[in-house]
Protein backbone atom coordinates (compact mmCIF):
# COMPACT_ATOMS: atom_id res chain seq x y z
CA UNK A 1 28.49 58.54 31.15
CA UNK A 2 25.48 57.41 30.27
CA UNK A 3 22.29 56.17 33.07
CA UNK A 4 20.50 54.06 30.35
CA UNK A 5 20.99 50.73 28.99
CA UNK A 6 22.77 50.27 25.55
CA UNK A 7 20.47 48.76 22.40
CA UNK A 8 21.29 45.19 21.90
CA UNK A 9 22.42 45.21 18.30
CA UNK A 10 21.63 42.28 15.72
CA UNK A 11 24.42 39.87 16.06
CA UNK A 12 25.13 39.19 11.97
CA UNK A 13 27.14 35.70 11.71
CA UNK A 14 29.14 35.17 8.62
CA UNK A 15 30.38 31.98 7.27
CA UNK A 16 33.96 31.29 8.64
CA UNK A 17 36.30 28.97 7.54
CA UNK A 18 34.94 25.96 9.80
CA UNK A 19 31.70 25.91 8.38
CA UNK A 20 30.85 22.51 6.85
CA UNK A 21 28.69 20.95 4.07
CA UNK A 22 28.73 17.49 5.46
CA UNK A 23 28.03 16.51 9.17
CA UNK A 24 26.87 13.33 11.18
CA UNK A 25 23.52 12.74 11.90
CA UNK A 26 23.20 12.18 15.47
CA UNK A 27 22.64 8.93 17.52
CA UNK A 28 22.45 7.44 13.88
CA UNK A 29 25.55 5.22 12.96
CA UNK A 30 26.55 5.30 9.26
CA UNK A 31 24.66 8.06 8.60
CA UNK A 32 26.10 11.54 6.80
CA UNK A 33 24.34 14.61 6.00
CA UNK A 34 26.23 16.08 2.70
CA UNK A 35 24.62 19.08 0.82
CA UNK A 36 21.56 18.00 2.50
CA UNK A 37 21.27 14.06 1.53
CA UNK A 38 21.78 11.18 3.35
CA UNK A 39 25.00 9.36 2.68
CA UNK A 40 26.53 6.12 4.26
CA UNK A 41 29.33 7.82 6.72
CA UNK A 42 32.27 5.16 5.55
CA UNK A 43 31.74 5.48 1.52
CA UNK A 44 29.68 9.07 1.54
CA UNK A 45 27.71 7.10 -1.28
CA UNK A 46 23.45 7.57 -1.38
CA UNK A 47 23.34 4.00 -2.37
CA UNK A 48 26.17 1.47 -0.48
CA UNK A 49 25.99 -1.93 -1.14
CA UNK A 50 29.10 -2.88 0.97
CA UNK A 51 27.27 -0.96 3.74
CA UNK A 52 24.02 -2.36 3.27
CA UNK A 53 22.23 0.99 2.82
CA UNK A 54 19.92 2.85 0.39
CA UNK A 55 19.24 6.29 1.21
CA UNK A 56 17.63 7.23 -2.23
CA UNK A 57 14.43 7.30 -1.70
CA UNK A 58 14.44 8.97 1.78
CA UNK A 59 16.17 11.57 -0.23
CA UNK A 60 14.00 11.83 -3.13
CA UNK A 61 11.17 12.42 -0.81
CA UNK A 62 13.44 15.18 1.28
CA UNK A 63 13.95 16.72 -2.26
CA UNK A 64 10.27 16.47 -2.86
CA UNK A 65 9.23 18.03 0.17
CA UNK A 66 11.95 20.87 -0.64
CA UNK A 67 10.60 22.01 -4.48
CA UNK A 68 7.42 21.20 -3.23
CA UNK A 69 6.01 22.04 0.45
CA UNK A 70 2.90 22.21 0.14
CA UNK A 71 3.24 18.25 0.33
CA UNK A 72 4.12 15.14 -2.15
CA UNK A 73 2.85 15.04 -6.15
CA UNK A 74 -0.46 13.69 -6.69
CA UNK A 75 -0.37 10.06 -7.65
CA UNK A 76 0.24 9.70 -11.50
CA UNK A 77 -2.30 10.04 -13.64
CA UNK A 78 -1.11 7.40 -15.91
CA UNK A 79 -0.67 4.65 -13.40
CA UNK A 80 -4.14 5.29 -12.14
CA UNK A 81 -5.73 5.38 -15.84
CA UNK A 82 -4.33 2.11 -16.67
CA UNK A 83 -5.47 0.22 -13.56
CA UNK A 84 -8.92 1.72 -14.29
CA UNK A 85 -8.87 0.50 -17.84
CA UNK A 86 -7.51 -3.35 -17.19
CA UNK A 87 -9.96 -3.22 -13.97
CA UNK A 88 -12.92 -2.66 -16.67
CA UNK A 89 -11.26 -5.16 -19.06
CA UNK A 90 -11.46 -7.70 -16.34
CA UNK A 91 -14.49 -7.05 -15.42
CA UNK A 92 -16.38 -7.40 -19.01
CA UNK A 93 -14.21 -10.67 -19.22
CA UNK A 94 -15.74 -11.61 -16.23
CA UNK A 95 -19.19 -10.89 -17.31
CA UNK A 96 -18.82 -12.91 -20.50
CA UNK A 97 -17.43 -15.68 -17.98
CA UNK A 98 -14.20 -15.89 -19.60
CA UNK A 99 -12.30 -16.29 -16.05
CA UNK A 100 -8.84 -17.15 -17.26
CA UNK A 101 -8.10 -13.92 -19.33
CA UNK A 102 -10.22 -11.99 -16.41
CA UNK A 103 -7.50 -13.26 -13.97
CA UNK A 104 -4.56 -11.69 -16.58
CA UNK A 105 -6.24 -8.48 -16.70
CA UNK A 106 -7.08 -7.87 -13.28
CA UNK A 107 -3.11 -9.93 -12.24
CA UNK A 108 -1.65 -7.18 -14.49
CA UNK A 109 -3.73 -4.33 -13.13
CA UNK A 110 -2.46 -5.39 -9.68
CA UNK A 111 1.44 -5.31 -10.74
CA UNK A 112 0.34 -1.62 -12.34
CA UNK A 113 -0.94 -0.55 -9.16
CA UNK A 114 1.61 -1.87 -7.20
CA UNK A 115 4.31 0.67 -8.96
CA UNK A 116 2.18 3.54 -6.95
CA UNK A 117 4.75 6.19 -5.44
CA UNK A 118 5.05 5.40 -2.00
CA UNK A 119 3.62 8.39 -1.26
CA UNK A 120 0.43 7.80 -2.69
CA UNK A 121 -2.48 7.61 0.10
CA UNK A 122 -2.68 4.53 1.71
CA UNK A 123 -5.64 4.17 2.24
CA UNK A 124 -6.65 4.93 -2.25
CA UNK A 125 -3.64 2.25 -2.39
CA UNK A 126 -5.63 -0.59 -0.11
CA UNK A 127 -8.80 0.32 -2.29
CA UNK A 128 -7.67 -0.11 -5.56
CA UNK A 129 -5.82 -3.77 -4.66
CA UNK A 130 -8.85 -5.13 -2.34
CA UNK A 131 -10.93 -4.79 -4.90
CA UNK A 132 -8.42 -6.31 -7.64
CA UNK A 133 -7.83 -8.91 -4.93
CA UNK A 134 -11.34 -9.41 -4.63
CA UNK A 135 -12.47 -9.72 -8.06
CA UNK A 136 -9.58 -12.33 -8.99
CA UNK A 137 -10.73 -14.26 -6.08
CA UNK A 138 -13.98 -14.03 -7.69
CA UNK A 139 -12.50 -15.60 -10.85
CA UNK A 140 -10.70 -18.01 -9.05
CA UNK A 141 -14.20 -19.40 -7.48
CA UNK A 142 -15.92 -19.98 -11.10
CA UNK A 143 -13.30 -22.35 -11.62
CA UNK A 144 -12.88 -23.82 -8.43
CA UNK A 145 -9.48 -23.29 -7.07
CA UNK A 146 -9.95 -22.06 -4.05
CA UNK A 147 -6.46 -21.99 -2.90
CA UNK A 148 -5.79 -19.74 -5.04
CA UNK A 149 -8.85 -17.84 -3.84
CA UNK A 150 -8.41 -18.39 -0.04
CA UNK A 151 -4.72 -16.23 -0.94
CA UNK A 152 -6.39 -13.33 -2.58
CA UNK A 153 -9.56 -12.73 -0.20
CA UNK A 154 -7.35 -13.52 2.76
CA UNK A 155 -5.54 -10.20 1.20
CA UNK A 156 -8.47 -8.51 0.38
CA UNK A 157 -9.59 -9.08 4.21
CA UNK A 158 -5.94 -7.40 5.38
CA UNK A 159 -6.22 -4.66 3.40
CA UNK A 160 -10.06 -3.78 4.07
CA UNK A 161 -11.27 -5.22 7.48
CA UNK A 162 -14.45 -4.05 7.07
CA UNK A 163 -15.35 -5.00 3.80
CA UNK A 164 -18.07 -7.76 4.19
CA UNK A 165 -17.40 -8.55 0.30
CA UNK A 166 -13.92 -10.08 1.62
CA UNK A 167 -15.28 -12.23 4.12
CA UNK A 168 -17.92 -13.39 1.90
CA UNK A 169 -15.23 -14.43 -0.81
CA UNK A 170 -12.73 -16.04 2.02
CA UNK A 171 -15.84 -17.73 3.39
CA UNK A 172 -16.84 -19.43 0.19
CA UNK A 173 -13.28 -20.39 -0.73
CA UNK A 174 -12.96 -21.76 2.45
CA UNK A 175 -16.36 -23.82 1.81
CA UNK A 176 -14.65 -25.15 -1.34
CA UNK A 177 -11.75 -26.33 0.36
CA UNK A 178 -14.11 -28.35 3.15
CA UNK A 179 -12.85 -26.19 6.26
CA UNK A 180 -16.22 -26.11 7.29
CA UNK A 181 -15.73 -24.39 11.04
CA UNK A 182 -13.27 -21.91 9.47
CA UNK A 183 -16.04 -20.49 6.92
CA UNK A 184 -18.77 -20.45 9.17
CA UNK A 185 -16.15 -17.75 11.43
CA UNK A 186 -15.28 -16.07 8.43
CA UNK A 187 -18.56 -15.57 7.18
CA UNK A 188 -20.44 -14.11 10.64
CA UNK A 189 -17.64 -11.45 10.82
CA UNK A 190 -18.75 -10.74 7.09
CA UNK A 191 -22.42 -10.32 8.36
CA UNK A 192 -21.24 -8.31 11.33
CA UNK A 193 -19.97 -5.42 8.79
CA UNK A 194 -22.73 -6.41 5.64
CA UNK A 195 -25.88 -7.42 8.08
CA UNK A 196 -28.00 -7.45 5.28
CA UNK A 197 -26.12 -9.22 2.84
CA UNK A 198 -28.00 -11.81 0.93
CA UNK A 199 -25.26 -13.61 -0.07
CA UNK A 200 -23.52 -13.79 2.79
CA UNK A 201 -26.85 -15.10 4.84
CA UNK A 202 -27.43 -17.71 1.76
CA UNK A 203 -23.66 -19.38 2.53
CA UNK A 204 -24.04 -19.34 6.04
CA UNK A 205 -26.58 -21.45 6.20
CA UNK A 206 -25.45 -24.03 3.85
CA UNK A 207 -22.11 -23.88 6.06
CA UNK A 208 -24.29 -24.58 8.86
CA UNK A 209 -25.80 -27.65 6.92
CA UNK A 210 -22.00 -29.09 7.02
CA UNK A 211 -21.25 -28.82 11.00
């Protein structure tokens, strides 16, 4: 009989016959794990309409993250090139003060940008459409509609809150639409992040003029 202890040998565990490829996700109704993908649990479909759920593109990012670990694809090239090149467009048509076709270059340039991956970095996303945002509003000031403006630099203010370029566009669309109080606000949280903003000092005071 042996005094010592006995080696603990590797326990090997083999697939048995109860092993499954599918399972529920826990504390998650309607949700199935099959071959690794998300499934509604009364259909086992990705996409279910009668269930109300789309699971694709939580998979397509689990698939991503699977061929790929080191992290998600870079954004595409293509996507970014053509944003670039109808941002430039704009912006010559804007120089040449032709502010209708500016606003159809830098409009489509937005709905290009806005077919980013979700992945993409947020914060290259909010960059891009601020300043498409901001250069429409822009536009939209040289002919005076500043509704029109007051929606795009109110976005442009959302998306970069300390951008005094924003609050400088919001503050003069806000100026062309009379709301006199309103701009003045606007336009001193614009100085607060551009305090040496010539513009923004010019429009102040001619808001001030109004109260």
């Amino acid at each position: 009989m042996s005094t010592g202890s006995n080696p603990i040998e590797p326990r090997i565990i083999f697939p048995v016959a109860d092993d499954k490829t599918s399972f529920e996700v826990p504390n998650q109704s309607n949700m199935l794990i099959i071959d690794g993908r998300l499934h509604c649990a009364t259909h086992k479909q990705q996409v279910c309409p009668e269930c109300g759920v789309d699971y694709s593109l939580m998979n397509l990012v689990s698939y991503q993250l699977t061929v790929e670990p080191r992290g998600f694809p870079p954004p595409s090239e293509a996507i970014v090139n053509q944003v670039a090149k109808l941002k430039e467009e704009g912006n010559a048509l804007f120089r040449s003060k032709d502010y209708e076709k500016a606003i159809s270059k830098y409009s489509e340039a937005l709905l290009n940008s806005f077919r980013r991956s979700p992945w993409d970095p947020n914060q290259a996303t909010s960059e891009e459409t601020s300043v498409l945002y901001c250069n429409r509003a822009a536009c939209y000031l040289e002919l005076g509609r500043y509704t029109e403006a007051l929606r795009d630099s109110e976005n442009v203010t959302r998306l970069r809150r300390a951008w005094g370029k924003g609050y400088f566009r919001k503050g003069r669309a806000l100026f062309g639409l009379g709301q006199y109080k309103e701009a003045y606000d606007t336009l001193v949280i614009g100085s607060i992040f551009e305090p040496e903003g010539k513009e923004i000092k010019s429009l102040l005071e001619e808001v001030k003029e109004k109260l």
